[in-house]
Protein backbone atom coordinates (compact mmCIF):
# COMPACT_ATOMS: atom_id res chain seq x y z
CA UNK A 1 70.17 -24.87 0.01
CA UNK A 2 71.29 -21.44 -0.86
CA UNK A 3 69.09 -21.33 -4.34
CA UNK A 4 66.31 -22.35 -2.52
CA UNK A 5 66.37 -18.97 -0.69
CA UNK A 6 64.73 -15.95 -1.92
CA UNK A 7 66.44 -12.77 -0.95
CA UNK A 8 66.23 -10.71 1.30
CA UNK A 9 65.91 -12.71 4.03
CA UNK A 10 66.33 -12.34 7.63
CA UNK A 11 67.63 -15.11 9.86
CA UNK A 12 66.98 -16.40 13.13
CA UNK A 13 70.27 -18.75 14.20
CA UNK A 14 69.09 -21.68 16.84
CA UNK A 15 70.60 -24.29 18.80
CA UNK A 16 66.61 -25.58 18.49
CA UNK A 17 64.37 -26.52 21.53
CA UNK A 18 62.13 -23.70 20.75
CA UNK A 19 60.23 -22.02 23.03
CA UNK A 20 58.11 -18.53 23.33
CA UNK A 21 61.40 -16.61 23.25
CA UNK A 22 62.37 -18.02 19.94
CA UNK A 23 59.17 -17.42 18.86
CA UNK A 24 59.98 -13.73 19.09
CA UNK A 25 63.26 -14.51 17.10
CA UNK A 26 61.13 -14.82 14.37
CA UNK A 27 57.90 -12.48 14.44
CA UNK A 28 60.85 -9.73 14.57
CA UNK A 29 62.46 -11.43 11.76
CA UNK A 30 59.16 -11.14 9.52
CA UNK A 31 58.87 -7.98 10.68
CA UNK A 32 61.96 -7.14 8.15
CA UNK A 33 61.33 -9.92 5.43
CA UNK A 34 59.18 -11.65 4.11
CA UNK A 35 61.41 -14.91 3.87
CA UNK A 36 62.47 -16.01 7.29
CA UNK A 37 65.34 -18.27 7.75
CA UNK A 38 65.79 -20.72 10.70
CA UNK A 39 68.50 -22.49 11.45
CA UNK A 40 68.82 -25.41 13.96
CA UNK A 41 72.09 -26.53 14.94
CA UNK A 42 73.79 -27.72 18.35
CA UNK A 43 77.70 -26.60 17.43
CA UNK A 44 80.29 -28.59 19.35
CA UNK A 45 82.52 -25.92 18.89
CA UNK A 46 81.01 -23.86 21.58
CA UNK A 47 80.62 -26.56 24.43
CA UNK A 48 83.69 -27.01 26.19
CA UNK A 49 82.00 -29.57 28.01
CA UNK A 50 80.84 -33.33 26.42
CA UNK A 51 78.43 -33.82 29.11
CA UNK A 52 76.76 -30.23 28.38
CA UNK A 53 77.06 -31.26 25.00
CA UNK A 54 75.18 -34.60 25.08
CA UNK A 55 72.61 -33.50 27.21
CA UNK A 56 71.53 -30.32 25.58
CA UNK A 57 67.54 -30.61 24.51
CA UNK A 58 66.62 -31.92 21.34
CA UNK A 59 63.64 -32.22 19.20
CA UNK A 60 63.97 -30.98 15.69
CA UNK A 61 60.35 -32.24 14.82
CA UNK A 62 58.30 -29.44 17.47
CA UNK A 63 61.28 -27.05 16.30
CA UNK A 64 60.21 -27.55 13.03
CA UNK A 65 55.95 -27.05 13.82
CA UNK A 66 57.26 -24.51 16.39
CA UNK A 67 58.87 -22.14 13.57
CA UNK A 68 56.83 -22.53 10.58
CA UNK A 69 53.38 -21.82 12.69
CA UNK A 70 55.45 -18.62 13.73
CA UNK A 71 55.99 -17.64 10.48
CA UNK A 72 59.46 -18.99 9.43
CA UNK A 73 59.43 -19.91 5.93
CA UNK A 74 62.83 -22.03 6.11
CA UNK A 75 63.90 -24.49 8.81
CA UNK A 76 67.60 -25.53 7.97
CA UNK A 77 68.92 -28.54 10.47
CA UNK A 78 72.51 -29.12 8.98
CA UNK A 79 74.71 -31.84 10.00
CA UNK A 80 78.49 -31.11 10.92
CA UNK A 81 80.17 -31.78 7.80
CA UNK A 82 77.34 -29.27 6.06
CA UNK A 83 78.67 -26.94 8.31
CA UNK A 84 82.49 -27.33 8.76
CA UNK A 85 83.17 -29.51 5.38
CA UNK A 86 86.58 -29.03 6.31
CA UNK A 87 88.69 -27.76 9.39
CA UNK A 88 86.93 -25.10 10.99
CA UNK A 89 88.24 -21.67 10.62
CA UNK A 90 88.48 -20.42 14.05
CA UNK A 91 87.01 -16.99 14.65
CA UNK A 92 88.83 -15.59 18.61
CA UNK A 93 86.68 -13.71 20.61
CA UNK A 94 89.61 -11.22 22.23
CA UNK A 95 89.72 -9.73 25.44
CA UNK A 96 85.82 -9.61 26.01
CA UNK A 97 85.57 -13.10 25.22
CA UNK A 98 87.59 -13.64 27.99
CA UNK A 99 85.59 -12.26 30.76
CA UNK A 100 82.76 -13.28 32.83
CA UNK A 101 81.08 -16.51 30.46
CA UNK A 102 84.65 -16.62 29.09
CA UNK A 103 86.10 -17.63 32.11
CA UNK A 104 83.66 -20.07 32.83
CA UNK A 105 83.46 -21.75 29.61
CA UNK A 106 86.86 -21.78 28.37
CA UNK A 107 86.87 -21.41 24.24
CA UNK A 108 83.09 -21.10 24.45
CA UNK A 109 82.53 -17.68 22.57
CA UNK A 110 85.18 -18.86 19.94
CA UNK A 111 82.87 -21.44 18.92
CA UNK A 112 79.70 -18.93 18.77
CA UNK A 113 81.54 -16.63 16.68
CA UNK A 114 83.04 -19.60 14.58
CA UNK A 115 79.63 -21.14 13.71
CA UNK A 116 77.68 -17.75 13.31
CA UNK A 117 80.59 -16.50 10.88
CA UNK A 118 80.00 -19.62 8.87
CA UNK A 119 76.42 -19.57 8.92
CA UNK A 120 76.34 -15.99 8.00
CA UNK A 121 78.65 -17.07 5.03
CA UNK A 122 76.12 -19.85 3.75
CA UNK A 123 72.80 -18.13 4.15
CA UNK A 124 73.93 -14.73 3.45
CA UNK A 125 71.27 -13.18 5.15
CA UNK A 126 70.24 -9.25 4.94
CA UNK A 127 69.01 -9.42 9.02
CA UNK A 128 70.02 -11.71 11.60
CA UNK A 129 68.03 -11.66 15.21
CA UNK A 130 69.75 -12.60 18.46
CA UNK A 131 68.15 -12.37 21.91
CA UNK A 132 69.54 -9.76 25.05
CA UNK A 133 69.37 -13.12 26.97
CA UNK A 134 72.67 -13.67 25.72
CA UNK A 135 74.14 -10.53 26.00
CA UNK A 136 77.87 -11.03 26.01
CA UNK A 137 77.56 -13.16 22.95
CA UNK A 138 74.94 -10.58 21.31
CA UNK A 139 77.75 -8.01 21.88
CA UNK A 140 80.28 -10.49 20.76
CA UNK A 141 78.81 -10.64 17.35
CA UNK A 142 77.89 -7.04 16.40
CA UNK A 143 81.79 -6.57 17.27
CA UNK A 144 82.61 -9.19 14.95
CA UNK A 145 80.34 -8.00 12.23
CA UNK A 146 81.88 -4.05 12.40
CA UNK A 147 85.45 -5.14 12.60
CA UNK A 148 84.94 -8.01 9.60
CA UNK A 149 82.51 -5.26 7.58
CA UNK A 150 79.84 -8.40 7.18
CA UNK A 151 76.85 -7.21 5.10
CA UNK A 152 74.46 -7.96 7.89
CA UNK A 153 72.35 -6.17 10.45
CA UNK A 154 72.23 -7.76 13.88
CA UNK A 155 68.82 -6.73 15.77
CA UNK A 156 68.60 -7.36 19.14
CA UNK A 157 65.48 -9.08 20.67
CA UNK A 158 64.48 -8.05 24.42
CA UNK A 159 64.15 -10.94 26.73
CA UNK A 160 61.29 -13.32 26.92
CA UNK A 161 60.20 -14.27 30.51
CA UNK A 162 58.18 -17.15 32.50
CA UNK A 163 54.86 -15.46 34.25
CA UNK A 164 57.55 -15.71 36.97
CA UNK A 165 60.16 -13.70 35.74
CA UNK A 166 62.31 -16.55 35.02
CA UNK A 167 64.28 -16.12 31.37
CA UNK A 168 63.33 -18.56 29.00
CA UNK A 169 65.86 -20.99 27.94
CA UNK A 170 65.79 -24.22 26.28
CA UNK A 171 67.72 -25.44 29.26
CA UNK A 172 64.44 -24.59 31.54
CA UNK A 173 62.84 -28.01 30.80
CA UNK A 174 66.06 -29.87 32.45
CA UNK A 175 64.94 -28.08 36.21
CA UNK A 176 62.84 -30.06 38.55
CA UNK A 177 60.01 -28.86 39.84
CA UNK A 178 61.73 -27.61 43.08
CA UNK A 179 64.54 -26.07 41.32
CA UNK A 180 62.03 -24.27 38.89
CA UNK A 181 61.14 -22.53 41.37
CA UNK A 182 64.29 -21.45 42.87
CA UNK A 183 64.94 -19.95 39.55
CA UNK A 184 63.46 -17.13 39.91
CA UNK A 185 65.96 -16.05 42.40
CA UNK A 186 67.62 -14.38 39.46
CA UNK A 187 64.98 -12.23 38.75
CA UNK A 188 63.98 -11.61 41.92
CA UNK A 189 67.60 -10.24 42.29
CA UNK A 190 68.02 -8.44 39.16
CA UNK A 191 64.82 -6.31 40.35
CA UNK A 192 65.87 -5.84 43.91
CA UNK A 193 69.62 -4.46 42.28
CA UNK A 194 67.61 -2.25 39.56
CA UNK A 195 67.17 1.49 41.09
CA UNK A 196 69.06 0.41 43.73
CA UNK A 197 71.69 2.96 45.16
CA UNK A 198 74.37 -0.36 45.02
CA UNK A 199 72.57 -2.70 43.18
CA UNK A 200 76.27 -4.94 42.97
CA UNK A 201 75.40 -5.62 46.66
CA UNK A 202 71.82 -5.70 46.50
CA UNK A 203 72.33 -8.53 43.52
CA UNK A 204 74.33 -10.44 45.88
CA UNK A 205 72.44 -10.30 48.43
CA UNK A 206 69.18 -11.36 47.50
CA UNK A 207 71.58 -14.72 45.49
CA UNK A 208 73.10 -15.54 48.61
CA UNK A 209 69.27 -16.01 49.76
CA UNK A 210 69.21 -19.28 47.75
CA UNK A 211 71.65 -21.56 48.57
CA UNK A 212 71.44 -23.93 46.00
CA UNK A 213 72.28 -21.47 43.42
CA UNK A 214 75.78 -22.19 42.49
CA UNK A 215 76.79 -18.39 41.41
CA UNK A 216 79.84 -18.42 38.89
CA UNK A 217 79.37 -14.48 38.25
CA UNK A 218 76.88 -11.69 39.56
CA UNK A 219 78.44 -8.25 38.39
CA UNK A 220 77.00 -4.97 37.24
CA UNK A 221 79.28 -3.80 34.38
CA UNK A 222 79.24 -0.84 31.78
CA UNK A 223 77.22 -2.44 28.92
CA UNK A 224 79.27 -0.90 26.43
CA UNK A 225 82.89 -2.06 27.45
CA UNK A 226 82.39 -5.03 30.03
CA UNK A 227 83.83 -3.22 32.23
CA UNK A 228 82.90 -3.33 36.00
CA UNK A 229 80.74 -0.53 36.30
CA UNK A 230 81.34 2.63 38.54
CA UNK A 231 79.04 5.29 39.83
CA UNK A 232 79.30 7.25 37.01
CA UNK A 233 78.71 4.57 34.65
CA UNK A 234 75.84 5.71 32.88
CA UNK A 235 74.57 2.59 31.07
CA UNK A 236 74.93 0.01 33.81
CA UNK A 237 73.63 -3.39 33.02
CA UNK A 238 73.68 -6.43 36.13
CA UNK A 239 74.58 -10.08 34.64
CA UNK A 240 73.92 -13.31 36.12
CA UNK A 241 74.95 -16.62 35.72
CA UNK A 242 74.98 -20.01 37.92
CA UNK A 243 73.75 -22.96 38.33
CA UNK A 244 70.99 -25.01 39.80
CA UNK A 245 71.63 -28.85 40.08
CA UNK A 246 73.96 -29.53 37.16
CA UNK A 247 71.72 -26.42 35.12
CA UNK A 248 73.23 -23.47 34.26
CA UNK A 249 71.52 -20.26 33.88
CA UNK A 250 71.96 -16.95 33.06
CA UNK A 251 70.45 -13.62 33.04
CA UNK A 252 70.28 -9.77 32.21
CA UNK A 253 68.96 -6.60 32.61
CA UNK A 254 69.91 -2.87 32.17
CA UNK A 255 69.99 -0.93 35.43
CA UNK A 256 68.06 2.28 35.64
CA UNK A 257 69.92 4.96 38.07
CA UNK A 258 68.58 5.33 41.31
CA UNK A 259 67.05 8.97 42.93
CA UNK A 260 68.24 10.26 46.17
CA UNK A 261 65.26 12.02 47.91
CA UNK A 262 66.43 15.29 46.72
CA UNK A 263 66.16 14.23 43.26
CA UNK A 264 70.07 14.24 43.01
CA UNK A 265 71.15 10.89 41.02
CA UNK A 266 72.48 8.31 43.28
């Protein structure tokens, strides 16, 4: 595979499913190269549940029309032993992968960082795109790649939302029509907590509105540390994740300070 690549090359790292938001993957990947890698992938090492595992969306045929119409000039959908021909070499997350996702999906960001290491090591790519959906694991990685000095630039993509405001996610298309709309829930809450002078409790407010969003974490935290953010946290960031009838979903978005009437920051 790797002398069939023409260098540079940016890369756009899937667990396939694609929708509009991976679309976006890779117009900002051709945006930097001309050749556009895309990888699709479901890595066991990151589920820490077999159900999760089993059920996660596949169809590597629309991936495949899905990328190349976008521009991709690559679509890579290795098998296990392509990936890991031998025991995996497990990359820890630390302290940070500890918290919040971390605690609810025990091992989980070992596993990302294992199979983006690897993948990084057998595509060698100049650029690799990630979305802000995922924002612990985006930060994850570009802490991996400064303390392991990879060669590679991580650029961050901004989310992609539903007319609705709900984040797309290849785990959308597993919601029923009634739950699809109690999605947006999470976005309705992330805006209500934005500019807000306590946007911790206005997130949790507007959540506890919808009861049959399971929450496992709604938090506002200092982007840069994970941290739980304080009033003088300047770069405050609200993250969301639950579930709705056996779907998990997640969510971000920076918080912007709020005024007092005298103009005095809140």
């Amino acid at each position: 595979m790797k002398s069939e690549l023409r260098h540079p090359l940016a890369f756009v790292p899937t667990m396939g499913a694609l929708h509009a938001g991976h679309q976006s993957l890779i117009k900002i990947a051709k945006q930097k190269c001309e050749e556009v890698v895309l990888s699709v992938f479901v890595n066991p090492l990151q589920f820490e549940n077999k159900e999760d595992l089993a059920q996660y969306p596949r169809n590597i045929d629309g991936d495949i029309a899905l990328a190349q119409s976008t521009g991709a000039t690559f679509v890579w959908a290795p098998t296990f032993e392509e990936v890991y021909p031998g025991d995996p070499v497990i990359i820890p997350a630390g302290k940070i992968g500890n918290l919040f996702e971390g605690v609810h999906r025990f091992g989980h960001f070992d596993g990302v960082l294992t199979v983006v290491h690897r993948l990084f090591e057998l595509i060698r790519p100049e650029y690799a795109i990630f979305g802000e959906k995922d924002f612990q694991q985006l930060f994850l990685i570009n802490q991996m790649v400064r303390e392991l000095e990879l060669p590679v630039e991580i650029i961050s993509a901004p989310i992609v939302r539903e007319d609705d405001g709900l984040a797309m996610s290849s785990r959308n298309i597993r919601l029923s029509t009634d739950d699809r709309a109690r999605a947006t829930i999470i976005y309705k809450a992330l805006c209500e907590a934005n500019g807000s002078k306590d946007p911790a409790r206005a997130l949790q407010r507007v959540l506890s509105k919808e009861k049959n969003f399971q929450i496992d974490y709604a938090e506002i935290i200092d982007a840069n540390t994970f941290e739980v953010a304080t009033v003088a946290t300047p770069n405050k960031r609200a993250i969301v994740a639950g579930w709705l009838s056996g779907v998990r979903l997640i969510d971000n978005m920076a918080m912007e300070m709020a005024m007092e009437s005298s103009g005095a920051l809140a």
